[in-house]
N, C-alpha and C. Protein backbone atom coordinates (compact mmCIF):
# COMPACT_ATOMS: atom_id res chain seq x y z
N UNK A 1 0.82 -1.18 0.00
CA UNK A 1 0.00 0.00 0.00
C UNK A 1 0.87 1.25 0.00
N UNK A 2 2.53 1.16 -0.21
CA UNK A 2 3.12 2.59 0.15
C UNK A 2 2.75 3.48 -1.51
N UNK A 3 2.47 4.56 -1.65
CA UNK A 3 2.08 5.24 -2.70
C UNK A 3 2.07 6.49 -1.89
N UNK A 4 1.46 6.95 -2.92
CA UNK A 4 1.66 8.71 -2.87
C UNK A 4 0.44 9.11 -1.67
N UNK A 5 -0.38 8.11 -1.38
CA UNK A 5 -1.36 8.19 -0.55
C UNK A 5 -0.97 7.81 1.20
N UNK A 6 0.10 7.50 1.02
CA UNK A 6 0.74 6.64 2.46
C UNK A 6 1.63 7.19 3.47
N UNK A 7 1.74 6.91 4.39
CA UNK A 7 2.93 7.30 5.24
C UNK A 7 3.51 5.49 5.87
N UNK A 8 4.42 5.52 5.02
CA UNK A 8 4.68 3.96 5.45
C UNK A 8 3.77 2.81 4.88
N UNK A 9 3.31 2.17 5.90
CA UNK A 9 2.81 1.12 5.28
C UNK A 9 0.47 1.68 5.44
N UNK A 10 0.71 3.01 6.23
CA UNK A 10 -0.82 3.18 6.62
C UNK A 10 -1.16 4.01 5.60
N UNK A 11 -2.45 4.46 5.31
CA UNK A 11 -2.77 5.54 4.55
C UNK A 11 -2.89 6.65 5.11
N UNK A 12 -3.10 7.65 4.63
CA UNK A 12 -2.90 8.98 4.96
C UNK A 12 -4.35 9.22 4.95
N UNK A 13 -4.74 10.64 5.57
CA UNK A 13 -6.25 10.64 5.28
C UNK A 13 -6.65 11.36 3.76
N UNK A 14 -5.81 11.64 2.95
CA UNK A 14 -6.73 11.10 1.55
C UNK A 14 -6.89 10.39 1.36
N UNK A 15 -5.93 9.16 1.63
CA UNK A 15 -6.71 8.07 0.68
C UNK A 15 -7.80 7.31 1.95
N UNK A 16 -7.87 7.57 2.79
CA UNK A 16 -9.09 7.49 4.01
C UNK A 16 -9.81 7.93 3.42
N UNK A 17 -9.65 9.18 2.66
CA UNK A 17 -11.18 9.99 2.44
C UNK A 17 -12.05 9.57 0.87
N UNK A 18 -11.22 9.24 0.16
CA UNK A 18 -11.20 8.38 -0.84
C UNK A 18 -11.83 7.18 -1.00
N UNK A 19 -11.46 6.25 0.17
CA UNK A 19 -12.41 4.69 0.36
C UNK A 19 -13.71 5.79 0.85
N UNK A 20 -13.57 6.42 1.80
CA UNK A 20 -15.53 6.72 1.76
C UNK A 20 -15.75 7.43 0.63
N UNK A 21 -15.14 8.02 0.11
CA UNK A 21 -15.68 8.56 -1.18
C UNK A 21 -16.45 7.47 -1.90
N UNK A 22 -15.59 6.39 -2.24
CA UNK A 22 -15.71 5.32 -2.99
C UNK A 22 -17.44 4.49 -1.81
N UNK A 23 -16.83 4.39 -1.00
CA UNK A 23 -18.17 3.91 -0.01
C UNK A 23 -19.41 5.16 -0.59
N UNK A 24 -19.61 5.67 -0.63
CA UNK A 24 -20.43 6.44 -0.76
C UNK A 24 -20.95 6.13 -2.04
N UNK A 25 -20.35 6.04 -3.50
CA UNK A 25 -20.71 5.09 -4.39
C UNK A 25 -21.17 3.77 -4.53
N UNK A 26 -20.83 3.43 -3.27
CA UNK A 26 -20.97 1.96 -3.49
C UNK A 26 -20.27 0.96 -4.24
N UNK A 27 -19.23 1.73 -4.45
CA UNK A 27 -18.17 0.94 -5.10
C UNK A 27 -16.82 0.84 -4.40
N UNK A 28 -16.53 -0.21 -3.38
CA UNK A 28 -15.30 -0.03 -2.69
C UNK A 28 -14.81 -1.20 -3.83
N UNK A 29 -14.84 -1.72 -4.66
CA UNK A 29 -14.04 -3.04 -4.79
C UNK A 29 -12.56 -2.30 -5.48
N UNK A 30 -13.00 -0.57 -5.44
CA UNK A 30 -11.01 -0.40 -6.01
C UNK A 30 -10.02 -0.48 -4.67
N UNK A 31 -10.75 -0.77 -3.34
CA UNK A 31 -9.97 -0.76 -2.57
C UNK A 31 -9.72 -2.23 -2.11
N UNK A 32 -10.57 -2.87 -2.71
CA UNK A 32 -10.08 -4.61 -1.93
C UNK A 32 -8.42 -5.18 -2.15
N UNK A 33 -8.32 -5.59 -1.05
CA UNK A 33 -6.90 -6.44 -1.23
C UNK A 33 -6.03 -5.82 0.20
N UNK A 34 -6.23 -4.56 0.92
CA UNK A 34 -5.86 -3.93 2.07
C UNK A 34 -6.70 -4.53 3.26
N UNK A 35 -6.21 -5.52 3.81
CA UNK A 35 -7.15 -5.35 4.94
C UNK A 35 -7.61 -4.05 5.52
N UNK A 36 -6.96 -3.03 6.20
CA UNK A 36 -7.05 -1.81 6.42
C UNK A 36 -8.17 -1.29 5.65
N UNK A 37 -7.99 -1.20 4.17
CA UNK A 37 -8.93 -0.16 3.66
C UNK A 37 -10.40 -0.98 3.71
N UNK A 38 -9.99 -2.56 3.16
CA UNK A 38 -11.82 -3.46 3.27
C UNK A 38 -12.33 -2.87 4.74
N UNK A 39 -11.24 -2.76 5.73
CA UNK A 39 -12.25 -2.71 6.90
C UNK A 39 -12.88 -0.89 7.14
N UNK A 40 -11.68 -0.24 7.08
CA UNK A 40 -12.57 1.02 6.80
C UNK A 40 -13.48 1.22 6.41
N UNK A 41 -13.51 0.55 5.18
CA UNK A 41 -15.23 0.80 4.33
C UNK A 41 -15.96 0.11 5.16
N UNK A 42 -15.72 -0.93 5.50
CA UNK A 42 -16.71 -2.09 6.24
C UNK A 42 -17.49 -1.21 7.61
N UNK A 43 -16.36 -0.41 8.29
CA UNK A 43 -16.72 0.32 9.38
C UNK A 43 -17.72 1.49 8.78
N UNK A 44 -17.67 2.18 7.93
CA UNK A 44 -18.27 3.23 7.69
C UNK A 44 -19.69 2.76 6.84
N UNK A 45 -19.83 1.64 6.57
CA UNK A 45 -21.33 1.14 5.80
C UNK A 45 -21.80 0.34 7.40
N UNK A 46 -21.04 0.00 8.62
CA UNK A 46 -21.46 0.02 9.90
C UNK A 46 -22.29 0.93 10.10
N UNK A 47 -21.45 2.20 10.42
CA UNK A 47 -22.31 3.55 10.44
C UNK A 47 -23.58 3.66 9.81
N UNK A 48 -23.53 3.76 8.52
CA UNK A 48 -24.33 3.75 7.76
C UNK A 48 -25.87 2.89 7.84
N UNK A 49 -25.29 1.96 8.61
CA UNK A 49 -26.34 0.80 8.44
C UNK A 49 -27.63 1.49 10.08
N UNK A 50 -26.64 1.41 10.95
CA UNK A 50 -26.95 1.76 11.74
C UNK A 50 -28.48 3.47 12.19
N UNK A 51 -27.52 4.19 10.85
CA UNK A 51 -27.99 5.55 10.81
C UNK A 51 -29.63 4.68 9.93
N UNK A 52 -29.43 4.01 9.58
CA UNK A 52 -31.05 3.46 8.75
C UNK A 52 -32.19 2.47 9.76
N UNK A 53 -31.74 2.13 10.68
CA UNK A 53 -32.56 1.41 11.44
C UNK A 53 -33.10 2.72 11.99
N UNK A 54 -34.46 2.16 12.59
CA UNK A 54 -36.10 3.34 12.71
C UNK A 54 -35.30 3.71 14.16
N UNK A 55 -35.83 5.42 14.02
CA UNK A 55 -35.72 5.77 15.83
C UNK A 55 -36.77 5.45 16.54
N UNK A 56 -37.66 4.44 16.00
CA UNK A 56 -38.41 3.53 16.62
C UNK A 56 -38.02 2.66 17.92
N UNK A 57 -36.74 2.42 17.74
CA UNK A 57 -36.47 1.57 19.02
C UNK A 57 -36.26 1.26 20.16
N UNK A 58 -37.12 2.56 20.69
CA UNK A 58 -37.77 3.04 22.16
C UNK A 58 -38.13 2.22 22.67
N UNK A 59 -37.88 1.16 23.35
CA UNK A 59 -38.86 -0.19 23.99
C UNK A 59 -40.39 0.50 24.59
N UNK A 60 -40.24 1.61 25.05
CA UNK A 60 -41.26 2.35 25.43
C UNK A 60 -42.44 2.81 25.02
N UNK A 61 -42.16 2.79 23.55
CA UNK A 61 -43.05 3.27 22.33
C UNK A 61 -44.02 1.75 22.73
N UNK A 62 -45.50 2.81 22.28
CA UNK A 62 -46.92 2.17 22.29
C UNK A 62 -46.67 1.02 21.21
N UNK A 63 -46.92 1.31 20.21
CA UNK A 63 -46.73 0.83 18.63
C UNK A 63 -46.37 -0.77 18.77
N UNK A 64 -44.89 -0.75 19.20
CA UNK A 64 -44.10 -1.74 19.80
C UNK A 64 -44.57 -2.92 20.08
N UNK A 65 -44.25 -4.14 18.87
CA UNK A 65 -44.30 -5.36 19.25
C UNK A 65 -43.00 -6.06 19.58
N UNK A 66 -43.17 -7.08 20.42
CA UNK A 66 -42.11 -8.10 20.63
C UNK A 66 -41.02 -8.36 19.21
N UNK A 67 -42.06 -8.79 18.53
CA UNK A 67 -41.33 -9.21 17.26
C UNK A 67 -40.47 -7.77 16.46
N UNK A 68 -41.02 -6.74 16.45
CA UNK A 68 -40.36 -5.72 16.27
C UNK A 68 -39.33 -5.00 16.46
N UNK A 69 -39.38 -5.21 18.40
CA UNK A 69 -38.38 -4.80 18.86
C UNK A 69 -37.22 -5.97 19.02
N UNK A 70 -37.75 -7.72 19.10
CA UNK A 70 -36.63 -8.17 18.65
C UNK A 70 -35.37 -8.47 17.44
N UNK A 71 -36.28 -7.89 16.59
CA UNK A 71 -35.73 -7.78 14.63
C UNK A 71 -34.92 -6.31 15.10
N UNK A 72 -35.23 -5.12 15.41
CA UNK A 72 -34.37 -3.99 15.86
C UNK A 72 -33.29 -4.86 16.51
N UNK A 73 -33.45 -5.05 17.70
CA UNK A 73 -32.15 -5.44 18.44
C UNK A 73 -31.15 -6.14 17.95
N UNK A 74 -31.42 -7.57 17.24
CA UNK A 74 -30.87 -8.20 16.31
C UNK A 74 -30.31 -7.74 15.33
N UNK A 75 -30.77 -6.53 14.83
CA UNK A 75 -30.00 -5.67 13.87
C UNK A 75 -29.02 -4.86 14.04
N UNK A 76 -29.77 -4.25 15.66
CA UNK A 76 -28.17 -3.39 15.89
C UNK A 76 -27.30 -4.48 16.39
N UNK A 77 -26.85 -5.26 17.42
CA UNK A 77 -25.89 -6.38 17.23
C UNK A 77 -25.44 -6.62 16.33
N UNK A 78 -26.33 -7.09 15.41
CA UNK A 78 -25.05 -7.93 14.07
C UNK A 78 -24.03 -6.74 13.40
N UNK A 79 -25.18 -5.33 13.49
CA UNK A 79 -24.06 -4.15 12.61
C UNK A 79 -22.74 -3.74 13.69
N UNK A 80 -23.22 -4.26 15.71
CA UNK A 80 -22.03 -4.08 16.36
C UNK A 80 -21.06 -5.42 16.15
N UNK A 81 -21.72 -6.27 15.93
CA UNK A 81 -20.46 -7.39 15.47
C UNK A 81 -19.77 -6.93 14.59
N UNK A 82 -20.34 -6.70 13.01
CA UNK A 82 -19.84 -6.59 12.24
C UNK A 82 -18.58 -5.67 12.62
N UNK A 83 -18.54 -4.38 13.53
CA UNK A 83 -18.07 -3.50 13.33
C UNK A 83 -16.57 -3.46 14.17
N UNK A 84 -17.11 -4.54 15.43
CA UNK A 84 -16.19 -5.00 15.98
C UNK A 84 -15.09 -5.78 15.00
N UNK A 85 -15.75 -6.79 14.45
CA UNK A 85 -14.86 -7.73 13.48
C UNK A 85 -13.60 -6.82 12.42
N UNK A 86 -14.63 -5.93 12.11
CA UNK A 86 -13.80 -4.86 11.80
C UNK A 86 -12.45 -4.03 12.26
N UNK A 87 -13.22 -3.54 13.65
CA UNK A 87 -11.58 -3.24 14.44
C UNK A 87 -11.00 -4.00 14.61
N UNK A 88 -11.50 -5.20 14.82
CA UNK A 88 -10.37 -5.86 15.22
C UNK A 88 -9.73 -6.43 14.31
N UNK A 89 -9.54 -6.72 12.77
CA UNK A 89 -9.05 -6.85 12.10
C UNK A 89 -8.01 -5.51 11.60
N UNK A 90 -8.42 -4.61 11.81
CA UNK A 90 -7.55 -3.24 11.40
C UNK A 90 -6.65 -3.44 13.06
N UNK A 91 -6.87 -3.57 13.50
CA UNK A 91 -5.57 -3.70 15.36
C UNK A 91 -4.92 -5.34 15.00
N UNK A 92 -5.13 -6.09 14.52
CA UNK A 92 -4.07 -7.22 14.52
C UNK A 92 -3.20 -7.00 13.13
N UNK A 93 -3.60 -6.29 12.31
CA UNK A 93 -2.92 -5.81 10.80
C UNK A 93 -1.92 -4.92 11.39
N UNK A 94 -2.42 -3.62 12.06
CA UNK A 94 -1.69 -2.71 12.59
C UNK A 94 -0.54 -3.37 13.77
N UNK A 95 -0.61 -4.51 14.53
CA UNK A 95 0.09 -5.20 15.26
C UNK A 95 1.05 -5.94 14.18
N UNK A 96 0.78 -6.51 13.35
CA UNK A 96 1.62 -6.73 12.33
C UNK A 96 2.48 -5.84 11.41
N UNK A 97 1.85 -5.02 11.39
CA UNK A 97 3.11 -3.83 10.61
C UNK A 97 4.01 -3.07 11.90
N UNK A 98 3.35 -3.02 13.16
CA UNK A 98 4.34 -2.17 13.59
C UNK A 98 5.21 -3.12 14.68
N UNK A 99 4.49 -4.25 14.92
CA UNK A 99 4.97 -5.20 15.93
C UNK A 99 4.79 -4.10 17.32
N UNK A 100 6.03 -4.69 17.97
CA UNK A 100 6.48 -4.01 19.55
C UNK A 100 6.75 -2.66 19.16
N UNK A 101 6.03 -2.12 20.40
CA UNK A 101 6.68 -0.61 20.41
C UNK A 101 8.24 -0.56 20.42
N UNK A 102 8.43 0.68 19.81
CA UNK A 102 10.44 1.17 20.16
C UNK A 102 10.34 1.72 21.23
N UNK A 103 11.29 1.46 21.97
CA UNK A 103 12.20 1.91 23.29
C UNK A 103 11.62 3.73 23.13
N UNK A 104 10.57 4.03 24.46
CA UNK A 104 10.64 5.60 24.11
C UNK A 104 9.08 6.06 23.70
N UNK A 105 8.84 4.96 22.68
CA UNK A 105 7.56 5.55 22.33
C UNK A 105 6.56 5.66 23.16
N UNK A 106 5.67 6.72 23.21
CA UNK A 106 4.81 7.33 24.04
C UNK A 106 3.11 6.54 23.29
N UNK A 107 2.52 5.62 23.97
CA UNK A 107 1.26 4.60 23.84
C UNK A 107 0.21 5.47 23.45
N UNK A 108 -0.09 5.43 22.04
CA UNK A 108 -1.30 6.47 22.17
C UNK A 108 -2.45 5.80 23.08
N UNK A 109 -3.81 6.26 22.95
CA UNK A 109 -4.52 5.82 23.87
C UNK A 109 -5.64 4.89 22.77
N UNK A 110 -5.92 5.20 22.19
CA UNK A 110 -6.53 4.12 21.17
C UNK A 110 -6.38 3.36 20.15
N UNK A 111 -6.36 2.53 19.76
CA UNK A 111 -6.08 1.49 18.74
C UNK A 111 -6.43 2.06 17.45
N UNK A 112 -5.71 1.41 17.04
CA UNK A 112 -6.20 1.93 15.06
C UNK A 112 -7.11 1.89 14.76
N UNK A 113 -7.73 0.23 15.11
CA UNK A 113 -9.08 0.04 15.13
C UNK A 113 -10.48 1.48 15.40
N UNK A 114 -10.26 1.73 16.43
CA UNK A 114 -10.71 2.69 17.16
C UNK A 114 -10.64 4.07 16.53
N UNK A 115 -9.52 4.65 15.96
CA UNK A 115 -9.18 5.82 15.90
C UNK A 115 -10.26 5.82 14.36
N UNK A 116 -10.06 4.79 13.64
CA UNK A 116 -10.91 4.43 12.01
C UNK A 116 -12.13 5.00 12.04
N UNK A 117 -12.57 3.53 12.89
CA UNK A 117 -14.04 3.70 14.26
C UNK A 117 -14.83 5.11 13.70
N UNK A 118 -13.90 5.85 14.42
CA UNK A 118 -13.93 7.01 14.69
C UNK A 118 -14.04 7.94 13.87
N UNK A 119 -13.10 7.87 12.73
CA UNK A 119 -12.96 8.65 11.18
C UNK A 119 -14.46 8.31 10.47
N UNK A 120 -14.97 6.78 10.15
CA UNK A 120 -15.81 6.50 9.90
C UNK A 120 -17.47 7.11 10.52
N UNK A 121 -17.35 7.88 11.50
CA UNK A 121 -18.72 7.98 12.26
C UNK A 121 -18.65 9.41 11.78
N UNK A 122 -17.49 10.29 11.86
CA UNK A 122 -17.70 11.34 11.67
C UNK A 122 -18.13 11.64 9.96
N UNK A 123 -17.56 10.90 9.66
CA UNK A 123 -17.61 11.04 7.99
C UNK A 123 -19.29 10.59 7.94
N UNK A 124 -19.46 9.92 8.37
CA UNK A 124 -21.21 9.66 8.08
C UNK A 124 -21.94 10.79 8.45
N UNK A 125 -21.48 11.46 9.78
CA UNK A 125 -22.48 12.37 10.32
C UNK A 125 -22.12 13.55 9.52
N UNK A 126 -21.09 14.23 8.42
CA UNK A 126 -20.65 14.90 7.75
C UNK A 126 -21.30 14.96 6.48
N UNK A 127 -21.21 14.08 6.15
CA UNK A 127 -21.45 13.61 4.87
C UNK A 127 -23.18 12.95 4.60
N UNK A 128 -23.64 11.96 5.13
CA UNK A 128 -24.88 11.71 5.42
C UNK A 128 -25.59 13.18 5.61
N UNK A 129 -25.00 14.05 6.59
CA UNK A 129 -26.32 14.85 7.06
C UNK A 129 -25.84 15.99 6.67
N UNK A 130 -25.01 16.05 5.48
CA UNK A 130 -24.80 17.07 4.44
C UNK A 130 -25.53 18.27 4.79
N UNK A 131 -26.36 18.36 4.08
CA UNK A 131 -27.64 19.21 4.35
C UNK A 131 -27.71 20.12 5.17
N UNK A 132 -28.10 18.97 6.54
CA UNK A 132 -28.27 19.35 8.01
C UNK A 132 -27.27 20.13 8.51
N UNK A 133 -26.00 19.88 8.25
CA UNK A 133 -24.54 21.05 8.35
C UNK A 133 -24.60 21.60 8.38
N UNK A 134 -25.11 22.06 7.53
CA UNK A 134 -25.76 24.20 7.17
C UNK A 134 -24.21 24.27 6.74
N UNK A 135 -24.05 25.96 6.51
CA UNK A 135 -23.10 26.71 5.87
C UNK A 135 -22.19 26.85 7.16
N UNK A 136 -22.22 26.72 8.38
CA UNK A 136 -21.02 26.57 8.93
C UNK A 136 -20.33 25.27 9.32
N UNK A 137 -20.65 24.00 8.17
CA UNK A 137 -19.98 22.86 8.40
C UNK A 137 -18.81 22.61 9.36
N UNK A 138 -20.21 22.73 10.95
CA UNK A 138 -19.41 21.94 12.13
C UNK A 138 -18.87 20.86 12.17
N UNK A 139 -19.75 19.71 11.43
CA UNK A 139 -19.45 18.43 11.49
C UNK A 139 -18.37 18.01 10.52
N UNK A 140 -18.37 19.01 9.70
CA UNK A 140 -17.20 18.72 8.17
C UNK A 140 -15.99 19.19 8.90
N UNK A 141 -15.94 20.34 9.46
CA UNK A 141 -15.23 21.07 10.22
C UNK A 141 -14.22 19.36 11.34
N UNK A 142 -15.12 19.05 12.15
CA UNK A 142 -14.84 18.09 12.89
C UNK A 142 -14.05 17.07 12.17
N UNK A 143 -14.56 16.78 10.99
CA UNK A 143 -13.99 15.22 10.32
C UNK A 143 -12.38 15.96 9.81
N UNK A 144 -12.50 17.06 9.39
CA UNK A 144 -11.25 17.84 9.49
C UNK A 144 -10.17 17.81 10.56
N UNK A 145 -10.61 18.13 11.77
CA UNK A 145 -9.84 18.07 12.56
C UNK A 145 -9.06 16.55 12.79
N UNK A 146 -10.28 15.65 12.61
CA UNK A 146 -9.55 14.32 13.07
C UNK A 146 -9.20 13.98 11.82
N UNK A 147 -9.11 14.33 10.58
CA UNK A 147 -8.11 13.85 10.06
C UNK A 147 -6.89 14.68 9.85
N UNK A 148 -6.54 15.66 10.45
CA UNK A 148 -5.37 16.12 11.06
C UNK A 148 -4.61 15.18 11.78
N UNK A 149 -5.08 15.29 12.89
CA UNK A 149 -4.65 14.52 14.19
C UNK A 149 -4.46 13.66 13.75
N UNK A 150 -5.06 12.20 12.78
CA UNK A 150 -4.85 11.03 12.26
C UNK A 150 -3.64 10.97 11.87
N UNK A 151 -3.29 12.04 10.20
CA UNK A 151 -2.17 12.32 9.76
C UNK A 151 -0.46 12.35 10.89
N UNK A 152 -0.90 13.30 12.14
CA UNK A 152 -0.41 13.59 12.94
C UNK A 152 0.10 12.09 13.36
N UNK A 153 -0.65 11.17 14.14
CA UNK A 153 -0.53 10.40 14.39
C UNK A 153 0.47 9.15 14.28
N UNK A 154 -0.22 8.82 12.57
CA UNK A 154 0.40 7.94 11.97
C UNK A 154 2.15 8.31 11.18
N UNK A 155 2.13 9.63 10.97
CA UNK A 155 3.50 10.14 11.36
C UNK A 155 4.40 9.58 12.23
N UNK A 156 3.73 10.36 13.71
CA UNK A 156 4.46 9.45 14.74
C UNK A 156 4.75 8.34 15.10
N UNK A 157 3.92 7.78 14.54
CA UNK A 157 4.00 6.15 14.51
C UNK A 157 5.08 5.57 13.54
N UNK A 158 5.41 6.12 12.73
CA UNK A 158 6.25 5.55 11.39
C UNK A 158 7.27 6.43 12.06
N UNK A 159 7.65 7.46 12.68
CA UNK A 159 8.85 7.54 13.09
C UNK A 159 9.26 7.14 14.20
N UNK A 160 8.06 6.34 14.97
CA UNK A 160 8.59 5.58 16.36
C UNK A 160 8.54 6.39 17.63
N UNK A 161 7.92 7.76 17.28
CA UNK A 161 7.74 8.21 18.48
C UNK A 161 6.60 8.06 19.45
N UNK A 162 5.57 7.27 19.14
CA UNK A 162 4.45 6.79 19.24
C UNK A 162 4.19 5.52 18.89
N UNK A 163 3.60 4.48 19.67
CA UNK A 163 3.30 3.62 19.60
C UNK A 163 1.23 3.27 19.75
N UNK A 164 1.01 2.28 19.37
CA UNK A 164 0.10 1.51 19.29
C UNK A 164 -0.17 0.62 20.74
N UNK A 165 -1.21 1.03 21.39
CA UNK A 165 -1.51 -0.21 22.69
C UNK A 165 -1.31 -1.53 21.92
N UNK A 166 -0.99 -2.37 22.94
CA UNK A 166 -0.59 -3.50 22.74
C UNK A 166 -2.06 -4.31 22.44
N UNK A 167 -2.13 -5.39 21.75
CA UNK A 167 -3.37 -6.06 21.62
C UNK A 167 -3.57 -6.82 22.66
N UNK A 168 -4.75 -6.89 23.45
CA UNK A 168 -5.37 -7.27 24.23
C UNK A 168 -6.09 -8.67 23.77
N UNK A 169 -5.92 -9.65 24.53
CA UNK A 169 -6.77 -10.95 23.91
C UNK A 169 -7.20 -11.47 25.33
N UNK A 170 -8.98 -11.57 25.44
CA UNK A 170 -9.85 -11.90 26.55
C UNK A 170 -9.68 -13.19 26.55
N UNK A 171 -9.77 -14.22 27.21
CA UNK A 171 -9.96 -16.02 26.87
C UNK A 171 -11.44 -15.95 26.43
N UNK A 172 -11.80 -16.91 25.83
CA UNK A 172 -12.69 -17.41 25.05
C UNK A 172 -13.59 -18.17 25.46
């Protein structure tokens, strides 16, 4: 993946911004073959999926059948599986490219996984609610900032001044 889009072996946030571009078409297959980028997209059609289930799912609401509210629930789960499966495939990739921290480096506080997560939600609430932004694009504004900081980041990381938490594995 090193190209004009990269810092090392990660992408930079164009070409971050690029797979949702491409997500947004509905056409990620120019990004298949990156674990990293399949799961980005994967995380951000998470979002996506999520932003489409009814704000119906008030258990409280009159309306409300059993069967209803168990097809909701079931839905948000599988889109939090999915999304999990996701990070956690972008944090054992990222454990593989960078291995052990270097002597020095300062632990950021979230996982790659996580930080994506993260790129991905804002970009939905940016982008999805376009519109809703109005002319002082807070939320565009926001996806801005964190893909600063991202850039920032993964910098530090490729020069070793920053490291990646270590992967965590629960027993089974």
């Amino acid at each position: 993946m090193n190209g004009a889009d990269t810092f090392g072996p990660l992408p930079d946030s164009r070409l971050i911004a690029k797979v949702f571009a491409r997500s947004d078409m509905d056409d990620v297959r120019a990004v298949r073959g990156s674990i990293l980028l399949d799961s980005l997209a994967g995380l951000l059609d998470a979002h996506r999926r999520l932003a489409t289930l009814p704000e119906s799912s008030d258990p409280g609401r009159r309306s409300a059948t059993p069967e209803t509210v168990d097809t909701e629930v079931d839905s948000v789960i599988g889109i939090w599986n999915s999304a999990c499966r996701h990070i956690a495939a972008i944090d054992s990739e990222a454990h593989r490219l960078f291995g052990q921290a270097p002597p020095g480096a300062i632990e950021h506080p979230d996982s790659l996984g996580a930080v994506y997560a993260r790129l991905a939600y804002l970009h939905s609430r940016a982008f999805d609610r376009f519109v809703l932004d109005g002319p002082d694009g807070i939320e565009r504004r926001g996806l801005g900032r964190a893909y600063a900081d991202y850039d920032e980041l993964v910098r530090d990381l490729v020069r070793g001044v920053r490291s990646l938490p270590s992967l965590s594995v629960t027993p089974g």
